[in-house]
C-alpha atoms as a PDB file:
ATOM      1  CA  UNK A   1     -23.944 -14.157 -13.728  1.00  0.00           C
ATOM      2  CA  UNK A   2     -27.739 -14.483 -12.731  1.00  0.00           C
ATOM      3  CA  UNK A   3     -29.972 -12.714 -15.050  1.00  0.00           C
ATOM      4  CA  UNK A   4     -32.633 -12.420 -11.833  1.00  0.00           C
ATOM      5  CA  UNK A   5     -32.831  -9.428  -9.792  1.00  0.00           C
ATOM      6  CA  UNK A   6     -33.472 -11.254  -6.342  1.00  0.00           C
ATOM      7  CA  UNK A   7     -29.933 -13.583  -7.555  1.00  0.00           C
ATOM      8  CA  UNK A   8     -27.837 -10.590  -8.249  1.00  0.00           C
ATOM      9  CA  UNK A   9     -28.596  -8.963  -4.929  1.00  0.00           C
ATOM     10  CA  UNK A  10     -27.755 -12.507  -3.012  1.00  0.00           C
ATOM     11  CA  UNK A  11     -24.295 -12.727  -5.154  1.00  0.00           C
ATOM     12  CA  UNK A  12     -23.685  -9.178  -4.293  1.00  0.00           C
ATOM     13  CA  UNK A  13     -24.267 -10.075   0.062  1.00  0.00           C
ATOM     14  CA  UNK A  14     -22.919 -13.646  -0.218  1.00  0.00           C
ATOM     15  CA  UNK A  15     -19.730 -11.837  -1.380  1.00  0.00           C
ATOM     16  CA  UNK A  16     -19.969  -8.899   1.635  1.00  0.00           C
ATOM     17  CA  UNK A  17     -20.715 -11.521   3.989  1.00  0.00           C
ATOM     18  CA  UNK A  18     -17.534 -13.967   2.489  1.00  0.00           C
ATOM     19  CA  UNK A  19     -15.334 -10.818   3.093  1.00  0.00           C
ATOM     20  CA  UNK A  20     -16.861 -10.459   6.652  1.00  0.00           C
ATOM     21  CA  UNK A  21     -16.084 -14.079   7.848  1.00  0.00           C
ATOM     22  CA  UNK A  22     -12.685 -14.267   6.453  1.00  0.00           C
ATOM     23  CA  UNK A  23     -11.649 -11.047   8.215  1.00  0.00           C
ATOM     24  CA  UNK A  24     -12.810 -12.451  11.641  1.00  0.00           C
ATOM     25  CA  UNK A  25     -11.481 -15.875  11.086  1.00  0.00           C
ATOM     26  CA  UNK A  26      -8.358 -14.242  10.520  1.00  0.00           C
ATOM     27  CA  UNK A  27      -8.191 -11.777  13.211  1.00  0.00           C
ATOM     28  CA  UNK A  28      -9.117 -15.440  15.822  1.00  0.00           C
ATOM     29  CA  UNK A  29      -5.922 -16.840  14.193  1.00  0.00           C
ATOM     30  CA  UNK A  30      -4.045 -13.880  14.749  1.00  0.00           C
ATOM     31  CA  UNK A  31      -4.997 -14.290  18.758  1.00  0.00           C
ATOM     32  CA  UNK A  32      -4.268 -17.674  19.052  1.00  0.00           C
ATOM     33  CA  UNK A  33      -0.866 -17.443  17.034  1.00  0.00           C
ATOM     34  CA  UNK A  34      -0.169 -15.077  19.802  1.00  0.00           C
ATOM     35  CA  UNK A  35      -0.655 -17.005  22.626  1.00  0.00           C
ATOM     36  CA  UNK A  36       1.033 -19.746  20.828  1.00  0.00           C
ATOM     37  CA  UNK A  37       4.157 -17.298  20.428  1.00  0.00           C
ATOM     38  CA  UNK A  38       3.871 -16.349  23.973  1.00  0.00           C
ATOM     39  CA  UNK A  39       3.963 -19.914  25.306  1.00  0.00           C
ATOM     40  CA  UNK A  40       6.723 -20.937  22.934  1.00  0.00           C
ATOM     41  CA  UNK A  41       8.441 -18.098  24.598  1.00  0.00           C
ATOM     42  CA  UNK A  42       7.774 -19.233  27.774  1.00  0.00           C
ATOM     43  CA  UNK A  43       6.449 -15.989  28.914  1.00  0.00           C
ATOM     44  CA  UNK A  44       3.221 -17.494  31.389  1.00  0.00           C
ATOM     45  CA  UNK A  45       2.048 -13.641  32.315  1.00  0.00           C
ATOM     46  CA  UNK A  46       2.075 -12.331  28.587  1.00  0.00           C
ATOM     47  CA  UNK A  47       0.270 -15.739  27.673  1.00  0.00           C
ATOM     48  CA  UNK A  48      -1.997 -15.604  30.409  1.00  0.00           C
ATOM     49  CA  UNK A  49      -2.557 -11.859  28.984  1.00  0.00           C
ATOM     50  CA  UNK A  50      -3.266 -12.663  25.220  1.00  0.00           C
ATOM     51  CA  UNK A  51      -4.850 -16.202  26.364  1.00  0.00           C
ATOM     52  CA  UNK A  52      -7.786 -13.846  27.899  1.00  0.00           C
ATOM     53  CA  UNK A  53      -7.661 -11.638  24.668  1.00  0.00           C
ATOM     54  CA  UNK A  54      -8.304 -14.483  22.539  1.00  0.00           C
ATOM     55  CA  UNK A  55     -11.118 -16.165  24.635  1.00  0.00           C
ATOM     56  CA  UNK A  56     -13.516 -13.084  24.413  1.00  0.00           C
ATOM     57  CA  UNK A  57     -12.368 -13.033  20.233  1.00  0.00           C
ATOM     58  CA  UNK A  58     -13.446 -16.826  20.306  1.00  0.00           C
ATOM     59  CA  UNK A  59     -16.732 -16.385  22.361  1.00  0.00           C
ATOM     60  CA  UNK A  60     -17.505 -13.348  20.165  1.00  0.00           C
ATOM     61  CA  UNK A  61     -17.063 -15.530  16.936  1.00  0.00           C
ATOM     62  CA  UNK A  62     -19.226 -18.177  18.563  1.00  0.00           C
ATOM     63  CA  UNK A  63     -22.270 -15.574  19.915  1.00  0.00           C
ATOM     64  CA  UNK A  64     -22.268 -14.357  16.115  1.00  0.00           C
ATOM     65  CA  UNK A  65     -21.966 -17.584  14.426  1.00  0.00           C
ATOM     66  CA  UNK A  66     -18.584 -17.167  12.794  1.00  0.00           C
ATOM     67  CA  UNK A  67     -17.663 -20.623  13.900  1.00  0.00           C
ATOM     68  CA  UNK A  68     -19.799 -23.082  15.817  1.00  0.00           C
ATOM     69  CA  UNK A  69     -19.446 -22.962  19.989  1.00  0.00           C
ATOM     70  CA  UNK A  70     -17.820 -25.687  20.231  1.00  0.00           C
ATOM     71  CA  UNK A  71     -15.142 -25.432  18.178  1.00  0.00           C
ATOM     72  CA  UNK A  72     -14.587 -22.283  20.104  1.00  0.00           C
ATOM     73  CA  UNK A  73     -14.801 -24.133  23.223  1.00  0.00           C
ATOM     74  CA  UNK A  74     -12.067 -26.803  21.868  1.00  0.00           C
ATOM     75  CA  UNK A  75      -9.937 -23.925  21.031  1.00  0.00           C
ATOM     76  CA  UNK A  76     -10.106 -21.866  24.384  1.00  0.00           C
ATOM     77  CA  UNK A  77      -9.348 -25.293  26.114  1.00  0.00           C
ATOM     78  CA  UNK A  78      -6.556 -26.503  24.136  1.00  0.00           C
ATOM     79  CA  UNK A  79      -4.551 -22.721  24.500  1.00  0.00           C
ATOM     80  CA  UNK A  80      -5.888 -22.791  28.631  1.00  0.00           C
ATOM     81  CA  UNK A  81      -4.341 -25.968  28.814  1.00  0.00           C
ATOM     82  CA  UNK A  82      -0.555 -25.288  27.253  1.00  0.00           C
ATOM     83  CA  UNK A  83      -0.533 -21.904  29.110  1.00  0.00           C
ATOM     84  CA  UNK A  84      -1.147 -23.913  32.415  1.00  0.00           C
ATOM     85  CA  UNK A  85       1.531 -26.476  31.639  1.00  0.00           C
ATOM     86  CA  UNK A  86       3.752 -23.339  31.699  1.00  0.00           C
END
């Protein structure tokens, strides 16, 4: 553990800010696993539905640079895609 004021303040937001991303990253799996689920289902209106849910989750990840635009971009495209070949 840092002995420096400054350090143990950094340790203690590095660790808030860990917490933060891994709680959105996991809520943008949980939307895509959806639409995944939905498609596997074969249900085109509910993964039409939960395909829209989990753009604005991506784009809002992106905007606040939980993961880099365009992965997010890749990610909408590749779920817009497989609900389309519905």
């Amino acid at each position: 553990m840092a002995n420096i004021k400054q350090q143990k303040k950094r340790v203690i937001t590095n660790e808030k800010r860990h917490l933060r991303n891994v709680a959105v990253k996991s809520e943008l799996k949980t939307q895509v696993r959806r639409v995944r689920e939905a498609i596997e289902a074969g249900d085109k209106e509910a993964a039409q539905k939960q395909l829209l849910v989990a753009s604005k989750a991506l784009d809002k990840a992106a905007g606040r640079g939980f993961i880099h635009k365009n992965q997010a971009a890749e990610r909408k495209s590749k779920l817009a895609k497989a609900v389309n070949n519905l």
